[in-house]
C-alpha atoms as a PDB file:
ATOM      1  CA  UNK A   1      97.538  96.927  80.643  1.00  0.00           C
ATOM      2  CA  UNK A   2      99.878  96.370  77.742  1.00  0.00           C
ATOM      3  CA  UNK A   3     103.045  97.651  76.809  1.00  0.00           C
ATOM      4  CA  UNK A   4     104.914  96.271  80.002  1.00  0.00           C
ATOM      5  CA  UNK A   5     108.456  95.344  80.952  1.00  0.00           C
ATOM      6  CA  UNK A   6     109.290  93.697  83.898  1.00  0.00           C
ATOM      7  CA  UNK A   7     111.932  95.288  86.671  1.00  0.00           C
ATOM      8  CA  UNK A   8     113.911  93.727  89.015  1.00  0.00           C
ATOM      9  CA  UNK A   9     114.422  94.905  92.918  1.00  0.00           C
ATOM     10  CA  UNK A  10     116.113  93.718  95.502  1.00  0.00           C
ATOM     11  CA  UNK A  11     118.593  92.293  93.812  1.00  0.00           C
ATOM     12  CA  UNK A  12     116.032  90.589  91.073  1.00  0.00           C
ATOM     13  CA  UNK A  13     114.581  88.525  93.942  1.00  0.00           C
ATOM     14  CA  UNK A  14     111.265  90.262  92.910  1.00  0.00           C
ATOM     15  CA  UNK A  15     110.333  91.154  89.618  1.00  0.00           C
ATOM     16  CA  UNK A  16     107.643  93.572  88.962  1.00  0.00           C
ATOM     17  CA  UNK A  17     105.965  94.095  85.798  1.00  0.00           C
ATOM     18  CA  UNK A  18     105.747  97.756  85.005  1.00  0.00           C
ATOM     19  CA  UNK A  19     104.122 100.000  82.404  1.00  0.00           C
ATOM     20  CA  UNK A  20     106.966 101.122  79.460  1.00  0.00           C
ATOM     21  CA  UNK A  21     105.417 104.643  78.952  1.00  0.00           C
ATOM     22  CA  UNK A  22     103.314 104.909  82.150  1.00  0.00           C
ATOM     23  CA  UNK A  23     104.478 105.586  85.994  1.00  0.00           C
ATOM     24  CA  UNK A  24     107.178 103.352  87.357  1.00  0.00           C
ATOM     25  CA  UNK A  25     108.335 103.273  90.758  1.00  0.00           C
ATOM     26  CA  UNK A  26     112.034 103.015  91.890  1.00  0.00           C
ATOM     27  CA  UNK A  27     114.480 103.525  94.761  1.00  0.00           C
ATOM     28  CA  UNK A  28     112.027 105.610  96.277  1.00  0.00           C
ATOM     29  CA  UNK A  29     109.527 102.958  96.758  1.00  0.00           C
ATOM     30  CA  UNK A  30     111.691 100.375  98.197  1.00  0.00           C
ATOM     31  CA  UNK A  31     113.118 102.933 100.696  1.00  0.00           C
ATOM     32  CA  UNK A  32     109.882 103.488 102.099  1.00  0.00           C
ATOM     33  CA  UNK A  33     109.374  99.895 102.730  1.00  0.00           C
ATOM     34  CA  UNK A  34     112.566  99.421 104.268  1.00  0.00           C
ATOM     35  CA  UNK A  35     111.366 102.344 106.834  1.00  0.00           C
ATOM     36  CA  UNK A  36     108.187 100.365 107.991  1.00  0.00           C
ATOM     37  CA  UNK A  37     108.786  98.461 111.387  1.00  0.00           C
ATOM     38  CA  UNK A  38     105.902  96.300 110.588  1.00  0.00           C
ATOM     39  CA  UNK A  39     106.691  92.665 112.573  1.00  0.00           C
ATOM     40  CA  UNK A  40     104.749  89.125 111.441  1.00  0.00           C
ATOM     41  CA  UNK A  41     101.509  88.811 111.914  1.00  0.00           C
ATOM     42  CA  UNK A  42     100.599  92.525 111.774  1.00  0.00           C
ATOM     43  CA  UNK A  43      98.823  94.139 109.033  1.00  0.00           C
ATOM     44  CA  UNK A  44      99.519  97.394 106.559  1.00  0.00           C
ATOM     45  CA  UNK A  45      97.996  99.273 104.086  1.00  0.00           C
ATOM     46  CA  UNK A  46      99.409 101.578 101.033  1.00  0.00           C
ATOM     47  CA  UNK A  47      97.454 104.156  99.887  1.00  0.00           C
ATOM     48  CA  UNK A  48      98.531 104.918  96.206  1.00  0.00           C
ATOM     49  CA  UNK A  49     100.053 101.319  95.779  1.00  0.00           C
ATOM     50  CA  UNK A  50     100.352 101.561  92.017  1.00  0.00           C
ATOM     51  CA  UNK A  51     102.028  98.323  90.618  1.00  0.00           C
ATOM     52  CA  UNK A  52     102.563  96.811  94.058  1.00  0.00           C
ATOM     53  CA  UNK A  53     107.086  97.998  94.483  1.00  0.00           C
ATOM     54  CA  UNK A  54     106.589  99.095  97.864  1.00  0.00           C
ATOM     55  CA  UNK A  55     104.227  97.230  99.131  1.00  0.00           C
ATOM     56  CA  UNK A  56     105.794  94.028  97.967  1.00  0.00           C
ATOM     57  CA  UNK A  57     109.037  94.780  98.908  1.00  0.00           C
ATOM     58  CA  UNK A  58     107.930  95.014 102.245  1.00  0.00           C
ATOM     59  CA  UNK A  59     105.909  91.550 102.398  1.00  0.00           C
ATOM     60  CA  UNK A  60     109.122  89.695 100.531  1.00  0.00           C
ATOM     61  CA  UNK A  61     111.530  91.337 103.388  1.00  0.00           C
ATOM     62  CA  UNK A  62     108.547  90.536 106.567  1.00  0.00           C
ATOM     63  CA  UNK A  63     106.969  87.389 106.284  1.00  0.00           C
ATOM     64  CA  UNK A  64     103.284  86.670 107.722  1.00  0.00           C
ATOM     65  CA  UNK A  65     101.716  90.253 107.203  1.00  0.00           C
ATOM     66  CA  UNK A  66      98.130  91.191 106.106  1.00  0.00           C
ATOM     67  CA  UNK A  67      98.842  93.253 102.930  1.00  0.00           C
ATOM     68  CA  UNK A  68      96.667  95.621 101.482  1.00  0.00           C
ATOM     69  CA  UNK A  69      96.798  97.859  98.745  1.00  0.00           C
ATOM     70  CA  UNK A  70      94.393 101.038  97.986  1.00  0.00           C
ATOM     71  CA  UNK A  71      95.011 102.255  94.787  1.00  0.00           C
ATOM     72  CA  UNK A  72      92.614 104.407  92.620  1.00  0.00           C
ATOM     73  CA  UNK A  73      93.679 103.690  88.729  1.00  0.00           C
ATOM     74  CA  UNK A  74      91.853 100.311  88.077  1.00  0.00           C
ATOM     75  CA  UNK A  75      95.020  99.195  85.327  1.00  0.00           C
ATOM     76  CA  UNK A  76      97.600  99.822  87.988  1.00  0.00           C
ATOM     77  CA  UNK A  77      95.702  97.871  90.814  1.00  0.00           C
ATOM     78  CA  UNK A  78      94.976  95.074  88.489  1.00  0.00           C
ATOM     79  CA  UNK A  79      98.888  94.719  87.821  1.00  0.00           C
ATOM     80  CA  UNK A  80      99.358  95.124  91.205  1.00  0.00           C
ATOM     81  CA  UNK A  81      97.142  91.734  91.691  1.00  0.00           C
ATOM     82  CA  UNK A  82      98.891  90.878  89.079  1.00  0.00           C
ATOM     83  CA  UNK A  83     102.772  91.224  90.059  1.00  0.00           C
ATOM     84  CA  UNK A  84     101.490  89.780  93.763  1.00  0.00           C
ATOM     85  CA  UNK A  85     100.578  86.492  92.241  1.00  0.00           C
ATOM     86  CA  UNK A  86     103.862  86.282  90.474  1.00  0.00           C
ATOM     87  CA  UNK A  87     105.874  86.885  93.218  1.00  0.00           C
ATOM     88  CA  UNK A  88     103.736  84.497  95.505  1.00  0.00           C
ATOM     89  CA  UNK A  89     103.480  87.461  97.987  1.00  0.00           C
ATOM     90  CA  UNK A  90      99.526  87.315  98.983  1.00  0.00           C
ATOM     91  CA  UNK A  91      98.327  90.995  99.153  1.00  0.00           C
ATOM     92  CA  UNK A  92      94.335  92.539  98.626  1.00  0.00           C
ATOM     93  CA  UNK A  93      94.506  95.311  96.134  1.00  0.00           C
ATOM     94  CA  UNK A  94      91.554  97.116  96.209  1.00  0.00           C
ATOM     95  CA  UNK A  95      90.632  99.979  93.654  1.00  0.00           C
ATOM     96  CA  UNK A  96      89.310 102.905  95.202  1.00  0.00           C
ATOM     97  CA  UNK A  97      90.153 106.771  95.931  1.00  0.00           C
ATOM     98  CA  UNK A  98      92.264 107.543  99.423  1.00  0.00           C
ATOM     99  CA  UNK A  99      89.831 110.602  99.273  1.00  0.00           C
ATOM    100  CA  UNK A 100      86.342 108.688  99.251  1.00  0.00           C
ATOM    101  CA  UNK A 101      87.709 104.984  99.895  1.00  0.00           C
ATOM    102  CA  UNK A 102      85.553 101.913  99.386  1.00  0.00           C
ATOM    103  CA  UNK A 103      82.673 100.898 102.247  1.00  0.00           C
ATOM    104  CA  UNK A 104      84.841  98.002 103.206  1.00  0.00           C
ATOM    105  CA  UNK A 105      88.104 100.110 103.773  1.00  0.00           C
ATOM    106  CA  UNK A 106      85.963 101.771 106.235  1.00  0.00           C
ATOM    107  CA  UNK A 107      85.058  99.264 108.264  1.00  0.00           C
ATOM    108  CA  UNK A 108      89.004  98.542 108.573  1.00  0.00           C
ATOM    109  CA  UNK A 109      91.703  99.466 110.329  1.00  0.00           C
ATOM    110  CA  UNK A 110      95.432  98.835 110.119  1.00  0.00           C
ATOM    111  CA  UNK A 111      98.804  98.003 112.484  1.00  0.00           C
ATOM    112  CA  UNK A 112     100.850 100.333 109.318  1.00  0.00           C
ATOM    113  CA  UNK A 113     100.025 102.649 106.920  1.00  0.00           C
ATOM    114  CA  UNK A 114     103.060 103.329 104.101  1.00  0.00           C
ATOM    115  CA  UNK A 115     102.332 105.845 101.169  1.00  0.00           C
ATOM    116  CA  UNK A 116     104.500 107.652  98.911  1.00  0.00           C
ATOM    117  CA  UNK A 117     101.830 110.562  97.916  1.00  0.00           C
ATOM    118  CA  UNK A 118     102.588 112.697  94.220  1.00  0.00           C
ATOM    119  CA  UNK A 119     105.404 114.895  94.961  1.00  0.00           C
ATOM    120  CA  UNK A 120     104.824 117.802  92.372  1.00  0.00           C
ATOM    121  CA  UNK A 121     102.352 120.492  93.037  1.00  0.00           C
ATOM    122  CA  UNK A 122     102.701 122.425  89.770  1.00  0.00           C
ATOM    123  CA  UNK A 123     104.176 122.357  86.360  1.00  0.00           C
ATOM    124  CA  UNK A 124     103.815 120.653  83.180  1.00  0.00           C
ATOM    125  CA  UNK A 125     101.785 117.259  83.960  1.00  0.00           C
ATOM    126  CA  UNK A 126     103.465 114.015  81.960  1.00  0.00           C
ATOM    127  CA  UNK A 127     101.779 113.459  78.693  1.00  0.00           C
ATOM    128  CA  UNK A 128     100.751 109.408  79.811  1.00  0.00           C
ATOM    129  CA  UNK A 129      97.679 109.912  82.262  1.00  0.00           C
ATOM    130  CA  UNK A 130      98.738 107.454  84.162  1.00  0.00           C
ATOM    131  CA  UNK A 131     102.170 108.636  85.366  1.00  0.00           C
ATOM    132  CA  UNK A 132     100.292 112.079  85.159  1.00  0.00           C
ATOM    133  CA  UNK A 133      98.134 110.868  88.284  1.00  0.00           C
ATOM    134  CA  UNK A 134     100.760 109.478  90.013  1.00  0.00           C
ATOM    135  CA  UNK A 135     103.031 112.674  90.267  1.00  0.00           C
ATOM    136  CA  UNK A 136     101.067 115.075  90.557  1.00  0.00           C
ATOM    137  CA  UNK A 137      99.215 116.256  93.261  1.00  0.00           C
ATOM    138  CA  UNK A 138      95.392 115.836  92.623  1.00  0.00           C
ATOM    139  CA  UNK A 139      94.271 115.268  96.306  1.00  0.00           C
ATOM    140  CA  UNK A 140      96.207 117.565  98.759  1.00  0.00           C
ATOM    141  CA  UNK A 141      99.116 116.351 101.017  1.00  0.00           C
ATOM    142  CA  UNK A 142      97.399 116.547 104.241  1.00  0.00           C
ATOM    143  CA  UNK A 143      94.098 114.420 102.911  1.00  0.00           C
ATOM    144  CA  UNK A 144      97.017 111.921 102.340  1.00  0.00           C
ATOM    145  CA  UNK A 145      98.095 112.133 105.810  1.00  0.00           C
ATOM    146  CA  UNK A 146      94.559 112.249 107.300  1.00  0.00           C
ATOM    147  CA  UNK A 147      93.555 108.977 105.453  1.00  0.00           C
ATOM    148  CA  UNK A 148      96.233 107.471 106.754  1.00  0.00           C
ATOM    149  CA  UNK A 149      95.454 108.113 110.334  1.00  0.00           C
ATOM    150  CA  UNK A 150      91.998 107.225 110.025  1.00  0.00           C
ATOM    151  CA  UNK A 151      92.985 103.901 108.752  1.00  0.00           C
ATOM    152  CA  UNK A 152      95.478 102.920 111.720  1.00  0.00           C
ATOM    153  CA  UNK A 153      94.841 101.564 115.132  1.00  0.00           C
ATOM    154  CA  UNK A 154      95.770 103.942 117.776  1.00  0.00           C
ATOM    155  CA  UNK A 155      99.429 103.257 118.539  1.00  0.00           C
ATOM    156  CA  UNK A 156      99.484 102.390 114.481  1.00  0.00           C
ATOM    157  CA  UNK A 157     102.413 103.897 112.870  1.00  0.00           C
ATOM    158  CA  UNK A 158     102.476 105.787 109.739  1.00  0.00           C
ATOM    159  CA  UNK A 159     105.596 106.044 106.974  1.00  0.00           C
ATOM    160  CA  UNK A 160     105.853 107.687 104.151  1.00  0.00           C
ATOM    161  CA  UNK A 161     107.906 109.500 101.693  1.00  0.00           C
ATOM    162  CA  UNK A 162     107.849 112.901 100.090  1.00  0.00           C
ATOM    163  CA  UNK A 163     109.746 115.641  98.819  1.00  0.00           C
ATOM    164  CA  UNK A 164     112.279 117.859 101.491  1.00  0.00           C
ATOM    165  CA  UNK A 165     110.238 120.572 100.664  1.00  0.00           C
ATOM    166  CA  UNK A 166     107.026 119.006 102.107  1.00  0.00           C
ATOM    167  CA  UNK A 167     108.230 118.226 105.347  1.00  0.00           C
ATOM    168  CA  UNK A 168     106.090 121.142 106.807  1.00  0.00           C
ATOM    169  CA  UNK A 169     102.893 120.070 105.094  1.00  0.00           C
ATOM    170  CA  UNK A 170     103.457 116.921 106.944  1.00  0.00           C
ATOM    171  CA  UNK A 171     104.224 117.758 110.101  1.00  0.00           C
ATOM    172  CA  UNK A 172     101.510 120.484 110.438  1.00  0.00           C
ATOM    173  CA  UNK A 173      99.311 117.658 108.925  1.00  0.00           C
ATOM    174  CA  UNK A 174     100.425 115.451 111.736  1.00  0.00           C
ATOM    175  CA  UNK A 175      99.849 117.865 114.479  1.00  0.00           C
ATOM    176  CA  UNK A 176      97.543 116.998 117.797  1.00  0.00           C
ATOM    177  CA  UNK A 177      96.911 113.913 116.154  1.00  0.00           C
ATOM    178  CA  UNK A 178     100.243 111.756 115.978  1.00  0.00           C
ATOM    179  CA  UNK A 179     103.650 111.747 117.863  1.00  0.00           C
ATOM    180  CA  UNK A 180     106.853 110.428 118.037  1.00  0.00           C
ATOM    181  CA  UNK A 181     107.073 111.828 115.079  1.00  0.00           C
ATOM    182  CA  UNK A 182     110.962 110.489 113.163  1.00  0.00           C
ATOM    183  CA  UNK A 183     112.315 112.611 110.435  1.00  0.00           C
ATOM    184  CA  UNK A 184     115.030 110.658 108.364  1.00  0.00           C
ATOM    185  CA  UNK A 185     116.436 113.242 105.445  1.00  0.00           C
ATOM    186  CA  UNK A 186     117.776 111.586 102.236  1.00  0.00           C
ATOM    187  CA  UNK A 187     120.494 113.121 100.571  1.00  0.00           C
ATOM    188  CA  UNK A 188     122.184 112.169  97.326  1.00  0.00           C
ATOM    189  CA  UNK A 189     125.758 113.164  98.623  1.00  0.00           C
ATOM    190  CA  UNK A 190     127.440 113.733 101.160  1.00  0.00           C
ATOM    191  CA  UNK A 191     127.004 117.490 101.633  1.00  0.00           C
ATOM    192  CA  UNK A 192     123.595 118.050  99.363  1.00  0.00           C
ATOM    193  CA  UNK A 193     120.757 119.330 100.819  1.00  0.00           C
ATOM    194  CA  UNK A 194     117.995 116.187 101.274  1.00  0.00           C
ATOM    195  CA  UNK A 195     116.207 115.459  98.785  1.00  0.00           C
ATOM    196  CA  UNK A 196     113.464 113.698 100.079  1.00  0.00           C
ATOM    197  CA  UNK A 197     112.182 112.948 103.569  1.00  0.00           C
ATOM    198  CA  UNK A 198     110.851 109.493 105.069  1.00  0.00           C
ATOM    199  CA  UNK A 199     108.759 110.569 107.863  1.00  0.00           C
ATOM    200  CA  UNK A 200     107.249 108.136 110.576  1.00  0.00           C
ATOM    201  CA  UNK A 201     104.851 108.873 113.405  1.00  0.00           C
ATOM    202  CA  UNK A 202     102.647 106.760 115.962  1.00  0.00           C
ATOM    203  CA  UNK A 203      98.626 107.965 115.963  1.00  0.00           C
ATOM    204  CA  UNK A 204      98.098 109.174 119.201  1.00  0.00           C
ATOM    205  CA  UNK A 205     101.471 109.226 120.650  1.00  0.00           C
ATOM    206  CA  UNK A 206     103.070 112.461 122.500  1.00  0.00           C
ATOM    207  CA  UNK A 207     106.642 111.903 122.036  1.00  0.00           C
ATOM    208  CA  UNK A 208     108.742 114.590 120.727  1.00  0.00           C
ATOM    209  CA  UNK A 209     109.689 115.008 117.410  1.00  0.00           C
ATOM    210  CA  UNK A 210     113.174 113.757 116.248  1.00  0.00           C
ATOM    211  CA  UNK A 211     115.238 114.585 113.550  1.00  0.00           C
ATOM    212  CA  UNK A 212     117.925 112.408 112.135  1.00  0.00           C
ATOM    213  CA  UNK A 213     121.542 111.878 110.967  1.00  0.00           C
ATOM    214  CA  UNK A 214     120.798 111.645 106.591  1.00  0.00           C
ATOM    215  CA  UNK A 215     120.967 108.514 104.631  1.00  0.00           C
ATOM    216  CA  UNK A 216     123.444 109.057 102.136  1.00  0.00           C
ATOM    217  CA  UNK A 217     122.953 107.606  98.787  1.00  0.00           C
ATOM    218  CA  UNK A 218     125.978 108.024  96.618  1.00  0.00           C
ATOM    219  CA  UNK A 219     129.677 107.553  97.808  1.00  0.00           C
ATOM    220  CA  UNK A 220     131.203 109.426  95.205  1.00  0.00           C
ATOM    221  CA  UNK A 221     130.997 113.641  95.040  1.00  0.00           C
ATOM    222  CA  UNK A 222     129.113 114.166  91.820  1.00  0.00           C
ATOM    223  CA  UNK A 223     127.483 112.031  89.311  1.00  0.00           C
ATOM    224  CA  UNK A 224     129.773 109.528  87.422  1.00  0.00           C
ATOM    225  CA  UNK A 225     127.795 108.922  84.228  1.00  0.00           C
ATOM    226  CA  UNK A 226     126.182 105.547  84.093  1.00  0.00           C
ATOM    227  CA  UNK A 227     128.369 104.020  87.134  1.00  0.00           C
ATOM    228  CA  UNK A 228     126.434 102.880  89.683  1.00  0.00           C
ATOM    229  CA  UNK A 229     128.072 104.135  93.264  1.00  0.00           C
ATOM    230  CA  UNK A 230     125.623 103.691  96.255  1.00  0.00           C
ATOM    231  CA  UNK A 231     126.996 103.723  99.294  1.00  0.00           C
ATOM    232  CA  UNK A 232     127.378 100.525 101.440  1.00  0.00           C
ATOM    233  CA  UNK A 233     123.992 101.424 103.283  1.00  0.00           C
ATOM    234  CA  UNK A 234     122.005 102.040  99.877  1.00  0.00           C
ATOM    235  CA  UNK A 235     123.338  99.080  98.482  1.00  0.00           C
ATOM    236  CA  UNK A 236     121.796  96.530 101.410  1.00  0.00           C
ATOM    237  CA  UNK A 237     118.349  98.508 101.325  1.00  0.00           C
ATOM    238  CA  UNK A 238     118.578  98.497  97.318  1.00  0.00           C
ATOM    239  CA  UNK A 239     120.072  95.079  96.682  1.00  0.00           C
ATOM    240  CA  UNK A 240     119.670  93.239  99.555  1.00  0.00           C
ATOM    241  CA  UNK A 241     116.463  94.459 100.599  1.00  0.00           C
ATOM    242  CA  UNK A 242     117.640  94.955 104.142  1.00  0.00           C
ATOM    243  CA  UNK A 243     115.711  97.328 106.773  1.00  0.00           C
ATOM    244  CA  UNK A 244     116.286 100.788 107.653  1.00  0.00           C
ATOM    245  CA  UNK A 245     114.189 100.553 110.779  1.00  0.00           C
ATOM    246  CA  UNK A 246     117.261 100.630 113.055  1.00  0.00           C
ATOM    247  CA  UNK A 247     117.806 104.030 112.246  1.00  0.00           C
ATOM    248  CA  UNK A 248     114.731 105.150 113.902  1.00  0.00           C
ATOM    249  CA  UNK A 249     115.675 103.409 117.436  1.00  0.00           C
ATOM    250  CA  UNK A 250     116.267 106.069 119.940  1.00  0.00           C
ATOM    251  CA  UNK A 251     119.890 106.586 120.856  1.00  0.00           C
ATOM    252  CA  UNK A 252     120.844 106.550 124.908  1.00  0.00           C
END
């Protein structure tokens, strides 16, 4: 793939090559890393992995996991490979379709499964096929969400992220099959409606479903221009690449 530029996250600790007219991943990516619990020596797959943000992030912030990446455009998993060598994060990128994967993906199963699936359903598709594929919705939410389960271990737990206005294809998609389910709502501001949702659940589990206090991404009431005002808590999951997992821990 040509035509690249390379982004920093987390601060700049890792760089990430990215396409200049194609899809590239942002905040949204390394939020849903920061949501995975996964400990060392476990394993987790990405469906949808595209150049490797959120995948990465995850293996430069745990050390010691089994990475692997499922991602169906063949230029995007190659820079994936790519942007995994040059951050020295080890990761197996395989090229395949979450909707028919690859014999070997099969045979697998996984401790983790993160995925940040398209989020737009309709309307005019980007001209560059590549960001085309990755926003909008070819293969239906819920094969997402059944692809994911059939790749974890029972007791695996699944993240991902996806538009507010999804959460009920998600947790219908989730339903006899996955529990203790987590709802975490992302808001811009303080007082906006969530815009997106990071959703975790445990296959097999029958805990209740829990929904909880918003992450807050802004400190300031409305958009400032250019001036960059995340809140304290977006600024050490941004920045610092810190964790959001605490937020998930039950409350006595």
């Amino acid at each position: 793939m040509s035509n690249l530029r390379t982004d920093g996250f987390l601060g700049g600790r890792l760089q990430i090559a990215q396409p200049l007219r194609g899809y590239r991943a942002g905040a949204d990516a390394v939020m849903l890393a920061a949501a995975c619990p996964a400990k060392p020596g476990q394993s987790v797959l990405e469906l949808g992995c595209g150049a490797g943000v959120a995948i990465l992030s995850l293996g430069w912030r745990v050390p010691d996991l089994r990475l692997t990446g499922l991602e169906k455009q063949a230029d995007y998993a190659d820079l994936a490979r790519q942007n995994a060598a040059a951050n020295g994060i080890p990761c197996d990128v395989v090229t395949g379709d979450i909707a028919a994967p690859p014999p070997r993906m099969k045979a697998e199963s996984f401790d983790h499964l993160i995925a940040n699936p398209p989020y737009f359903r309709d309307g005019t598709a980007a001209p560059d096929p590549g960001r085309a594929q990755a926003r909008q919705e070819q293969t239906p939410l819920p094969v997402w969400v059944d692809a994911g389960l059939r790749r974890l271990r029972p007791g695996g737990v699944l993240t991902l992220i996806q538009r507010a206005d999804r959460l009920d294809v998600l947790i219908a998609s989730l339903h006899d099959r996955a529990g203790d389910i987590c709802v975490l709502p992302i808001a811009a501001r303080t007082g906006k409606e969530a815009g997106r949702v990071i959703v975790t659940a445990r296959k097999a589990a029958r805990g209740p479903l829990r929904l909880l206090a918003p992450f807050i991404m802004h400190e300031m009431p409305s958009h400032q221009g250019d001036k960059e005002d995340l809140t304290p808590a977006a600024t050490a999951v941004l920045r610092e690449g810190q964790p959001i997992t605490g937020l998930f821990a039950k409350v006595s």
